[in-house]
N, C-alpha and C. Protein backbone atom coordinates (compact mmCIF):
# COMPACT_ATOMS: atom_id res chain seq x y z
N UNK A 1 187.36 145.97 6.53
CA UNK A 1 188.77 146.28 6.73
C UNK A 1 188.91 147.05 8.05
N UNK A 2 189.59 146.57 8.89
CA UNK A 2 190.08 147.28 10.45
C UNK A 2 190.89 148.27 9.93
N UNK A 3 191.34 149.23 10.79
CA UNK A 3 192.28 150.03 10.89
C UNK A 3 193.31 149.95 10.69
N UNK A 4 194.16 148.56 11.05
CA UNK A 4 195.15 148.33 10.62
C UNK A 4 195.34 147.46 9.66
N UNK A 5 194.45 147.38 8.66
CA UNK A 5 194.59 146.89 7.67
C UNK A 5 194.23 145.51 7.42
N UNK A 6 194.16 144.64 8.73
CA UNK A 6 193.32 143.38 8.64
C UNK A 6 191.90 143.41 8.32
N UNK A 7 191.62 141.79 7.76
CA UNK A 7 189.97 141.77 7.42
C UNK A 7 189.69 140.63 8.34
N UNK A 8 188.18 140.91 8.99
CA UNK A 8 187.53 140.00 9.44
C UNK A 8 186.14 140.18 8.75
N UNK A 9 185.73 139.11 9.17
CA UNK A 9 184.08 139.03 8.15
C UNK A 9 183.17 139.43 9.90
N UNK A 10 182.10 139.59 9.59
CA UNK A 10 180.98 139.72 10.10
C UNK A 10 179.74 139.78 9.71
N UNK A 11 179.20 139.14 10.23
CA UNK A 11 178.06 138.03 10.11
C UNK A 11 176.95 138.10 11.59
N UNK A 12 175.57 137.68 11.12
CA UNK A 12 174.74 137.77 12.24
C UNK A 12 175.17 136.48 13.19
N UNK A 13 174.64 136.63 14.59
CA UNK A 13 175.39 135.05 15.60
C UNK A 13 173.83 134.36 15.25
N UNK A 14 174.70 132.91 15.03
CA UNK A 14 173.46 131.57 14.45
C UNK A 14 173.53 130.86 16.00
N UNK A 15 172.34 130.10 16.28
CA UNK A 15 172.59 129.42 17.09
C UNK A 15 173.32 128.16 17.11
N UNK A 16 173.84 128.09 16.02
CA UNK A 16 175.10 126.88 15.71
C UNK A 16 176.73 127.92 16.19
N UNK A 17 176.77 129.05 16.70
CA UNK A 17 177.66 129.50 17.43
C UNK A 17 178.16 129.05 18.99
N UNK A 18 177.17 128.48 19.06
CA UNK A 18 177.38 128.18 20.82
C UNK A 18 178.45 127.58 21.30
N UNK A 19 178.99 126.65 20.61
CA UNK A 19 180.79 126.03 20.83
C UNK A 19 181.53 127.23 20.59
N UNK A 20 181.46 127.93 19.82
CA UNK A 20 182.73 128.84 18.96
C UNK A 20 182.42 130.01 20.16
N UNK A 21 181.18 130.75 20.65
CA UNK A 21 181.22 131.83 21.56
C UNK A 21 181.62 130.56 23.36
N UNK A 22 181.40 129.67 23.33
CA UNK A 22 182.08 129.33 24.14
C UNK A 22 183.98 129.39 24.27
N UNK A 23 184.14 128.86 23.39
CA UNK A 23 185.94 128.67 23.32
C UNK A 23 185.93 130.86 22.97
N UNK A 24 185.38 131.25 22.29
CA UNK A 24 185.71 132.88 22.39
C UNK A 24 185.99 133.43 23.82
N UNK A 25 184.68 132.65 24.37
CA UNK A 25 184.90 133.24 26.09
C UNK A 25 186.09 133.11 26.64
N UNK A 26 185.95 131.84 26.27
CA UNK A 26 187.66 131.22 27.54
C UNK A 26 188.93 131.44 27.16
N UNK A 27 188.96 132.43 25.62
CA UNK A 27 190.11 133.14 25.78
C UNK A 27 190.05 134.65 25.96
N UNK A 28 188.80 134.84 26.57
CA UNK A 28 188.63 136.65 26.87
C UNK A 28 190.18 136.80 28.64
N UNK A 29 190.44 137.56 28.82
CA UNK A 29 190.96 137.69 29.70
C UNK A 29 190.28 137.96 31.05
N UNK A 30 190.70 137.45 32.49
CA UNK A 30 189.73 137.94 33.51
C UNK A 30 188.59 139.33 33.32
N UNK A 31 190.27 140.72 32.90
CA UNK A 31 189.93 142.03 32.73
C UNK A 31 188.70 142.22 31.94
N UNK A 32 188.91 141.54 30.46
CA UNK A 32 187.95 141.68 29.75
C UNK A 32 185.94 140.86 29.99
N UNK A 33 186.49 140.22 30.37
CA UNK A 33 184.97 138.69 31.42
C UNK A 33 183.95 140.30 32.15
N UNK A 34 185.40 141.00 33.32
CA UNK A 34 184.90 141.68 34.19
C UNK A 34 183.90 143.22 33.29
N UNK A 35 184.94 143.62 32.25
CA UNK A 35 184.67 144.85 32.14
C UNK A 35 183.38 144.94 30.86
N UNK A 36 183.10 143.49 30.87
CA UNK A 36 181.76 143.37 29.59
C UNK A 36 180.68 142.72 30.87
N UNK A 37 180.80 142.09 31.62
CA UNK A 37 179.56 141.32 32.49
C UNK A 37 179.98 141.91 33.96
N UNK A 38 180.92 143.01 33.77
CA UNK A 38 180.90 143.80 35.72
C UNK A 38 180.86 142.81 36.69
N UNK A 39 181.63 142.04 36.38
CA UNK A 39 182.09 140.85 37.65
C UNK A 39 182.64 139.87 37.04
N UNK A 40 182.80 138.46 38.29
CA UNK A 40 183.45 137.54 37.29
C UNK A 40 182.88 136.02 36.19
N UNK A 41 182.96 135.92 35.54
CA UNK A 41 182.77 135.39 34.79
C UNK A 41 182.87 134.09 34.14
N UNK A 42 183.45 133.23 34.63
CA UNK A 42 184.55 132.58 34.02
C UNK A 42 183.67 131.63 33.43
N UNK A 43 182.75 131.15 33.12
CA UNK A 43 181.95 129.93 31.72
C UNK A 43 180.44 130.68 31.66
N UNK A 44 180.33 130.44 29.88
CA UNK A 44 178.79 131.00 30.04
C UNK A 44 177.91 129.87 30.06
N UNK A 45 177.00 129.79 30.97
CA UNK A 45 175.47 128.48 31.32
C UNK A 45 175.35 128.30 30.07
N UNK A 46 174.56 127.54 30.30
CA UNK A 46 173.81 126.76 29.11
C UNK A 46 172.80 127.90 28.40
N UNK A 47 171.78 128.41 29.84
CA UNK A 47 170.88 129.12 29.29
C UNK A 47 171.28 130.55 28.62
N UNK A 48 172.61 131.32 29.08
CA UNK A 48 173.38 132.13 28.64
C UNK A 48 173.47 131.95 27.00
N UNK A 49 174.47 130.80 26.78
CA UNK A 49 174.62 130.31 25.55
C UNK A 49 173.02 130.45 24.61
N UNK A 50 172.37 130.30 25.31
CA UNK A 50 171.23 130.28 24.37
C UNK A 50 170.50 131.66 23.93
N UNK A 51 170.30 132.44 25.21
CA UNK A 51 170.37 133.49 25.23
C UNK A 51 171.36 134.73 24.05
N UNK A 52 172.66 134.17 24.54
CA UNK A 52 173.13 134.92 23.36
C UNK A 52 173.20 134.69 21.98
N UNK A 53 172.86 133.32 21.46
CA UNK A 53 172.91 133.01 20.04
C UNK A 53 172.00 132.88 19.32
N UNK A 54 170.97 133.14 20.18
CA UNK A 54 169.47 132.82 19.77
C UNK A 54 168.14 134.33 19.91
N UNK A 55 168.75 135.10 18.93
CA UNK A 55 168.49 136.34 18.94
C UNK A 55 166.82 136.89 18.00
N UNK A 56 166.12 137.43 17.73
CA UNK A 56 164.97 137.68 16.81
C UNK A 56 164.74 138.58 15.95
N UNK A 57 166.49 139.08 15.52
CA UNK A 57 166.57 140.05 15.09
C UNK A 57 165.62 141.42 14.41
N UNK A 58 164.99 141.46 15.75
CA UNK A 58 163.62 142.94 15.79
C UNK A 58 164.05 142.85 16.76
N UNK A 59 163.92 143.12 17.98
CA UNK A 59 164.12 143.83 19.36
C UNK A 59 165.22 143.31 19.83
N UNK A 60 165.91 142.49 19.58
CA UNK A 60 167.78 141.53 19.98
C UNK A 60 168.25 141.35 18.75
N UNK A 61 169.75 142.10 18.40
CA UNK A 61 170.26 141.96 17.63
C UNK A 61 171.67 141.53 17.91
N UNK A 62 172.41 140.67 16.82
CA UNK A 62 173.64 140.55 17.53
C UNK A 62 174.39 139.61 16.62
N UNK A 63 176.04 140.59 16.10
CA UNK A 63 176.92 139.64 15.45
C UNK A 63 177.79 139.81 15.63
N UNK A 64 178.84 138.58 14.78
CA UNK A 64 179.98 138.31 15.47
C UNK A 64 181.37 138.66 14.35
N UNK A 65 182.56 138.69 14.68
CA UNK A 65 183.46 139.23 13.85
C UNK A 65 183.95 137.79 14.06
N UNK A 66 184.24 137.38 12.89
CA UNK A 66 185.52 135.89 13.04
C UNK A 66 186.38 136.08 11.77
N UNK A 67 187.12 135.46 12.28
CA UNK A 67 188.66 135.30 11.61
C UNK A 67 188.98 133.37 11.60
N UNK A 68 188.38 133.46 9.71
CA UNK A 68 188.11 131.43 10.13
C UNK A 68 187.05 131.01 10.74
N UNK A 69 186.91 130.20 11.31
CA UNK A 69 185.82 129.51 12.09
C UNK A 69 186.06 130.84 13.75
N UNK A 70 187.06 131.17 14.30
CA UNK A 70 186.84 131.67 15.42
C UNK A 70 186.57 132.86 15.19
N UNK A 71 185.54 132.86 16.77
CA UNK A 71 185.05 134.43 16.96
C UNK A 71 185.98 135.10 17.44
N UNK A 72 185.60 136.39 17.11
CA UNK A 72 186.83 137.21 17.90
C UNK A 72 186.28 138.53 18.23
N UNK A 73 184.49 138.51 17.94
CA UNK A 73 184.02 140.06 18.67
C UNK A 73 182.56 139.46 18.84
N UNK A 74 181.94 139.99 19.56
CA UNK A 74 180.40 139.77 19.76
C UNK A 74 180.07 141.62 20.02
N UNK A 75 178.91 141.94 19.32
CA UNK A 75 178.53 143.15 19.40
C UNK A 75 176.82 143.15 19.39
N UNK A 76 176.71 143.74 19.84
CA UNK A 76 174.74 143.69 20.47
C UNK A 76 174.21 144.34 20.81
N UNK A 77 172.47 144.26 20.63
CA UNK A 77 171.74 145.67 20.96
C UNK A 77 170.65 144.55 21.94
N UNK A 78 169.95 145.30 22.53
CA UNK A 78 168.53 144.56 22.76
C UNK A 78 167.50 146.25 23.21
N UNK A 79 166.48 146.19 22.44
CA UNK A 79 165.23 147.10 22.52
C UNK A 79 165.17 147.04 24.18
N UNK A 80 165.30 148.36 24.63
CA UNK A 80 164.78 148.78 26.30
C UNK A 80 164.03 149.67 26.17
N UNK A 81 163.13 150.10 25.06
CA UNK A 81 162.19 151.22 25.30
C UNK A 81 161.69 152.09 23.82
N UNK A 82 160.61 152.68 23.63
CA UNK A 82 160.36 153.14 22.48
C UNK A 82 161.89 153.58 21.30
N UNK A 83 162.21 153.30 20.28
CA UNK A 83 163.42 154.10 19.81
C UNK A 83 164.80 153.65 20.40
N UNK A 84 164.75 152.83 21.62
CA UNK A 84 165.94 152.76 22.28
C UNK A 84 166.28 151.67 22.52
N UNK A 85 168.06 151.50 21.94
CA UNK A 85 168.44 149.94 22.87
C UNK A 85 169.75 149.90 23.38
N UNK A 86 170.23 149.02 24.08
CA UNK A 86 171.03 149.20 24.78
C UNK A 86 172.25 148.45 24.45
N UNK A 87 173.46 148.62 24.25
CA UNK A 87 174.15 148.10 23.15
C UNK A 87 175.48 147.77 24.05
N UNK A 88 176.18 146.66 23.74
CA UNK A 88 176.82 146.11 24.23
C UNK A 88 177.94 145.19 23.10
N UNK A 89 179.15 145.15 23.73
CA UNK A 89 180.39 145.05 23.05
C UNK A 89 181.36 143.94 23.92
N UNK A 90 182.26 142.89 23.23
CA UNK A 90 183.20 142.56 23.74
C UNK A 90 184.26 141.93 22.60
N UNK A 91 185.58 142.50 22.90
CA UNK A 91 186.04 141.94 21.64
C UNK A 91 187.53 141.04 22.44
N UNK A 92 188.10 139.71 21.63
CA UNK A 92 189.16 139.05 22.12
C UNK A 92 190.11 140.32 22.63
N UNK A 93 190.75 139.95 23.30
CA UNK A 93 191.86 140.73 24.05
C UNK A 93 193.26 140.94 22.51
N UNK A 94 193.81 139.90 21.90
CA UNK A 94 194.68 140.00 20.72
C UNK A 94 193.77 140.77 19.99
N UNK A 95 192.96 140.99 19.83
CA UNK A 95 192.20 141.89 18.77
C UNK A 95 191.74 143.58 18.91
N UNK A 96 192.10 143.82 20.56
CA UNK A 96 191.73 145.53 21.32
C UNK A 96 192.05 146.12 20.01
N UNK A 97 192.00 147.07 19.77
CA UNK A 97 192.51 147.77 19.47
C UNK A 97 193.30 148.52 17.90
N UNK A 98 192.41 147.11 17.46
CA UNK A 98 192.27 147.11 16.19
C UNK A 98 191.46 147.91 15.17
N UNK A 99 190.50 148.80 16.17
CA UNK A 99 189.45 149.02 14.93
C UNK A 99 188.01 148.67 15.09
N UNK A 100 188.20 147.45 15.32
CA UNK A 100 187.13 146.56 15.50
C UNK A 100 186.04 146.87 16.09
N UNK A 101 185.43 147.59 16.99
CA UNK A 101 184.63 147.90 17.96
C UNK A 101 183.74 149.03 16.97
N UNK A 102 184.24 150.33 16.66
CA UNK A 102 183.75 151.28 16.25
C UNK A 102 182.81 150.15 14.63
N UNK A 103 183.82 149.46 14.40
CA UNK A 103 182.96 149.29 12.71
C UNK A 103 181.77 148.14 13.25
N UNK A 104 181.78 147.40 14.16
CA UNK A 104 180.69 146.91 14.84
C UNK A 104 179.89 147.32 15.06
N UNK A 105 180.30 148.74 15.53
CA UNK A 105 179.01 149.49 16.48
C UNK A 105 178.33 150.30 14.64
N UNK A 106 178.70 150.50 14.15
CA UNK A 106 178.39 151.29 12.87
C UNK A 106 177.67 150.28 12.19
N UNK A 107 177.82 148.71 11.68
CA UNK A 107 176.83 147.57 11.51
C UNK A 107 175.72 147.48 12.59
N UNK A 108 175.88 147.37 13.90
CA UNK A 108 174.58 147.56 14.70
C UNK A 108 173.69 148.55 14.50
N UNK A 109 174.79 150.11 14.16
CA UNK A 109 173.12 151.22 14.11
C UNK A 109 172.69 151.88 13.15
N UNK A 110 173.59 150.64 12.05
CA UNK A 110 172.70 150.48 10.66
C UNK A 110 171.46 149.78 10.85
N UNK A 111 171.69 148.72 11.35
CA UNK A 111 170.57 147.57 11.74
C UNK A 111 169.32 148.03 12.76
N UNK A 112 170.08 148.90 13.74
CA UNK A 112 168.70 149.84 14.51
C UNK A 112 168.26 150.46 13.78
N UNK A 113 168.92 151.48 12.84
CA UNK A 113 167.24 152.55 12.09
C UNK A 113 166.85 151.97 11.25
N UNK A 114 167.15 150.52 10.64
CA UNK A 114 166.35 149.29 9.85
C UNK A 114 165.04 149.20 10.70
N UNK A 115 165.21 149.02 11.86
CA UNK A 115 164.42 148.87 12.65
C UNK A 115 163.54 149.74 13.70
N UNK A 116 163.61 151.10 12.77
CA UNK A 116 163.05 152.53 13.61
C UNK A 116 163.98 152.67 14.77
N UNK A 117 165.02 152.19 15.31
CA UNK A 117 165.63 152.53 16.73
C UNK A 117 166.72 154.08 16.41
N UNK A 118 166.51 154.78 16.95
CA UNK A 118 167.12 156.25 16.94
C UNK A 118 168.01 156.67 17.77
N UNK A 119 168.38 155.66 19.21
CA UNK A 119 169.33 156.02 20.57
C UNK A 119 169.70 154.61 20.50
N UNK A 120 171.19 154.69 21.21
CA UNK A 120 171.90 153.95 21.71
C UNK A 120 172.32 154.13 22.88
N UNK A 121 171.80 153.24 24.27
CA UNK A 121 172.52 153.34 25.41
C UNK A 121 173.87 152.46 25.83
N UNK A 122 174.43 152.79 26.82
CA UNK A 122 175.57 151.69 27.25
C UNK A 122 175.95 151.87 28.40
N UNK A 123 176.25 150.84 29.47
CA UNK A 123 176.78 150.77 30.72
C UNK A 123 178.12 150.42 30.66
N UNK A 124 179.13 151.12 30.82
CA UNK A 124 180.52 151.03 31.14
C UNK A 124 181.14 151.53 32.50
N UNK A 125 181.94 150.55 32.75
CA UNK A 125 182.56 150.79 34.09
C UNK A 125 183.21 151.80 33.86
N UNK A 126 183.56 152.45 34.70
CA UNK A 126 184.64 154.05 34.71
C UNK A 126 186.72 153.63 34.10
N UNK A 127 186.80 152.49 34.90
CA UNK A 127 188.02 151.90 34.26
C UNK A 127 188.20 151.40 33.11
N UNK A 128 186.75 151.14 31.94
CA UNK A 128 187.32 150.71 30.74
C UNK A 128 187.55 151.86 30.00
N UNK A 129 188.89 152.37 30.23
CA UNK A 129 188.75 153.45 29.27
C UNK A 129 188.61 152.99 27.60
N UNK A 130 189.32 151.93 27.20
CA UNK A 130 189.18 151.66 25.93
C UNK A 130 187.79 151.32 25.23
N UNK A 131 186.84 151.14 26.15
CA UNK A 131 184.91 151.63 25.01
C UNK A 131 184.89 153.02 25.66
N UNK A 132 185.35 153.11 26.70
CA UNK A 132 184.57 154.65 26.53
C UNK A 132 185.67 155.72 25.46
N UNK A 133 186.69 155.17 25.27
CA UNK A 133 187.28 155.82 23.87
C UNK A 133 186.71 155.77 22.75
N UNK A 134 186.15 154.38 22.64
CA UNK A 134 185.77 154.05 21.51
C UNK A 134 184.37 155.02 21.34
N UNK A 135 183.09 155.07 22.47
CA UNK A 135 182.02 155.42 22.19
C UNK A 135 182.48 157.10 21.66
N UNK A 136 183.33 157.77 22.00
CA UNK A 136 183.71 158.94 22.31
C UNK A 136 184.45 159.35 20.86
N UNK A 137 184.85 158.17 20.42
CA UNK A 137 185.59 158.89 18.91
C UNK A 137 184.86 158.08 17.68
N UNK A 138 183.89 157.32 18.28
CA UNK A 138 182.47 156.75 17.02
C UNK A 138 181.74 157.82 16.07
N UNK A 139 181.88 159.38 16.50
CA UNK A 139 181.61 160.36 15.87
C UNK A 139 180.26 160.72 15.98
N UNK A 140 179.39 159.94 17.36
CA UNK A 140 178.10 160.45 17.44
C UNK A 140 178.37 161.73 18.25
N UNK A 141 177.32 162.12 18.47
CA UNK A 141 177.05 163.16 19.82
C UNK A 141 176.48 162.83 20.61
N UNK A 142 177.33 162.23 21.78
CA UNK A 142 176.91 161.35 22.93
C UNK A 142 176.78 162.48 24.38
N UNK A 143 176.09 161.79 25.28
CA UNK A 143 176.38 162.14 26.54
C UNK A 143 176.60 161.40 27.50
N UNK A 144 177.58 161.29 28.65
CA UNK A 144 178.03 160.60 29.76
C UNK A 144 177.87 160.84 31.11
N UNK A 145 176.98 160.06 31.71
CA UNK A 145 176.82 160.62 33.40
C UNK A 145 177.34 159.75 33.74
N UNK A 146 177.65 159.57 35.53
CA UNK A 146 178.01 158.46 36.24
C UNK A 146 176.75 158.22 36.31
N UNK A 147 176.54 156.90 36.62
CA UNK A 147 175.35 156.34 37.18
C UNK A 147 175.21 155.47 38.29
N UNK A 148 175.32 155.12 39.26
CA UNK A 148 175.43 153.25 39.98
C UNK A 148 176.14 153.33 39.94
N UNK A 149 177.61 154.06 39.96
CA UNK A 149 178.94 152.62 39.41
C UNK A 149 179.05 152.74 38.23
N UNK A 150 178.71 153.33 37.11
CA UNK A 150 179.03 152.81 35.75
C UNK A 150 178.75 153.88 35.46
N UNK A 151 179.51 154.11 33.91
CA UNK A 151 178.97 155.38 33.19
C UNK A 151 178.11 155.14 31.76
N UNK A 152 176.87 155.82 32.21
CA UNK A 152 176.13 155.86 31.29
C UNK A 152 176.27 156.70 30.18
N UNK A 153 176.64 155.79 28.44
CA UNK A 153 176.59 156.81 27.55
C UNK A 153 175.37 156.24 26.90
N UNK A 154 175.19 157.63 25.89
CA UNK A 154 173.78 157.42 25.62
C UNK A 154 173.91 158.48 24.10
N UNK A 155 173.76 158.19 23.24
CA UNK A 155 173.79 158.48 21.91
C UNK A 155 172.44 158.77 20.55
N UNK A 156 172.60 159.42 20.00
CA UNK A 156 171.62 159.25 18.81
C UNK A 156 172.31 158.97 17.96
N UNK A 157 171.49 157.75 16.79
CA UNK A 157 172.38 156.97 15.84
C UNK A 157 172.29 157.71 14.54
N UNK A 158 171.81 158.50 14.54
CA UNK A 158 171.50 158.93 13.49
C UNK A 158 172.90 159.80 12.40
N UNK A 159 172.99 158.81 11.75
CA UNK A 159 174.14 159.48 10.79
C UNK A 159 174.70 161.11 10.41
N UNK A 160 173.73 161.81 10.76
CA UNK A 160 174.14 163.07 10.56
C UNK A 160 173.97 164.16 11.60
C-alpha cells in the first residue's frame, strides 16, 4: 500500500521483463532518463536490457513495482565492496510521489541483510531534490557529501 492509498505489487525483474522495462522507459520523462542515468537517454541497448533484467540475486538485486502488466518503478542494488552496495531508483513520472520509492528502498534492504550487506550507497545529482528527499526521510542515518558532480549518500541499513 503507497501513501496514498494505492496498491502496486512488487515482484523480483524476470528476464521476460525486457519489452515491459522497455515501453517503462519510453514513458520516463527526458528529466527523469537524465536524473537516474546523468545524461541523456532516450532507448535502452539490447545489452542494457539484458543487463538490467538479468540479475543473480547475491551481488545484483532488482525489482519492479507494476500496476497490471506495466512497470512503473525499477529499484536496485549491485555489491561494490565488502557489506556494501550501491542502490539505485527510478520510478514513472505519474507515479513521483506516491510513496513508492521509500517502500522499494525498504524491500531492497530487507534483501541486503538477507544477504550480509549492512550500507547503502547512492549517486544523486544535486537537482533531484525528490530522492534526495526521499533518502533523507527513509529514516536511516545517512550522510551526504558532494562528490564529482553528484551527491553522495551513504547509509547503514540496519533497522535500528
Amino acid at each position: 500500500m503507497l501513501a496514498d492509498g494505492g496498491a502496486v505489487h512488487l515482484r523480483p525483474i524476470e528476464p521476460d521483463d525486457a519489452d515491459a522495462l522497455q515501453a517503462f522507459h519510453g514513458r520516463l520523462s527526458e528529466q527523469t532518463r537524465y536524473f537516474r542515468f546523468f545524461g541523456p537517454y532516450p532507448r535502452v541497448s539490447p545489452r542494457d536490457l539484458r543487463r538490467f533484467t538479468v540479475v543473480d540475486y547475491d551481488r545484483r538485486v532488482a525489482i519492479v513495482a507494476t500496476i497490471g502488466r506495466d512497470i512503473i518503478g525499477v529499484a536496485r542494488y549491485e555489491t561494490i565492496g565488502p557489506g556494501t552496495a550501491e542502490v539505485a531508483f527510478v520510478i514513472e513520472d505519474a507515479h513521483q510521489g506516491r510513496g513508492l520509492g521509500p517502500v522499494m528502498l525498504q524491500h531492497l534492504a530487507a534483501a541486503a541483510r538477507e544477504r550480509g550487506l549492512t550500507r547503502f550507497e547512492a549517486d544523486v545529482l544535486p537537482t533531484n531534490r525528490r530522492m534526495l528527499g526521499m533518502f533523507a526521510d527513509a529514516g536511516y542515518r545517512m550522510s551526504r557529501r558532494f562528490d564529482e558532480g553528484t551527491v553522495r549518500v551513504v547509509f547503514d541499513i540496519d533497522p535500528h
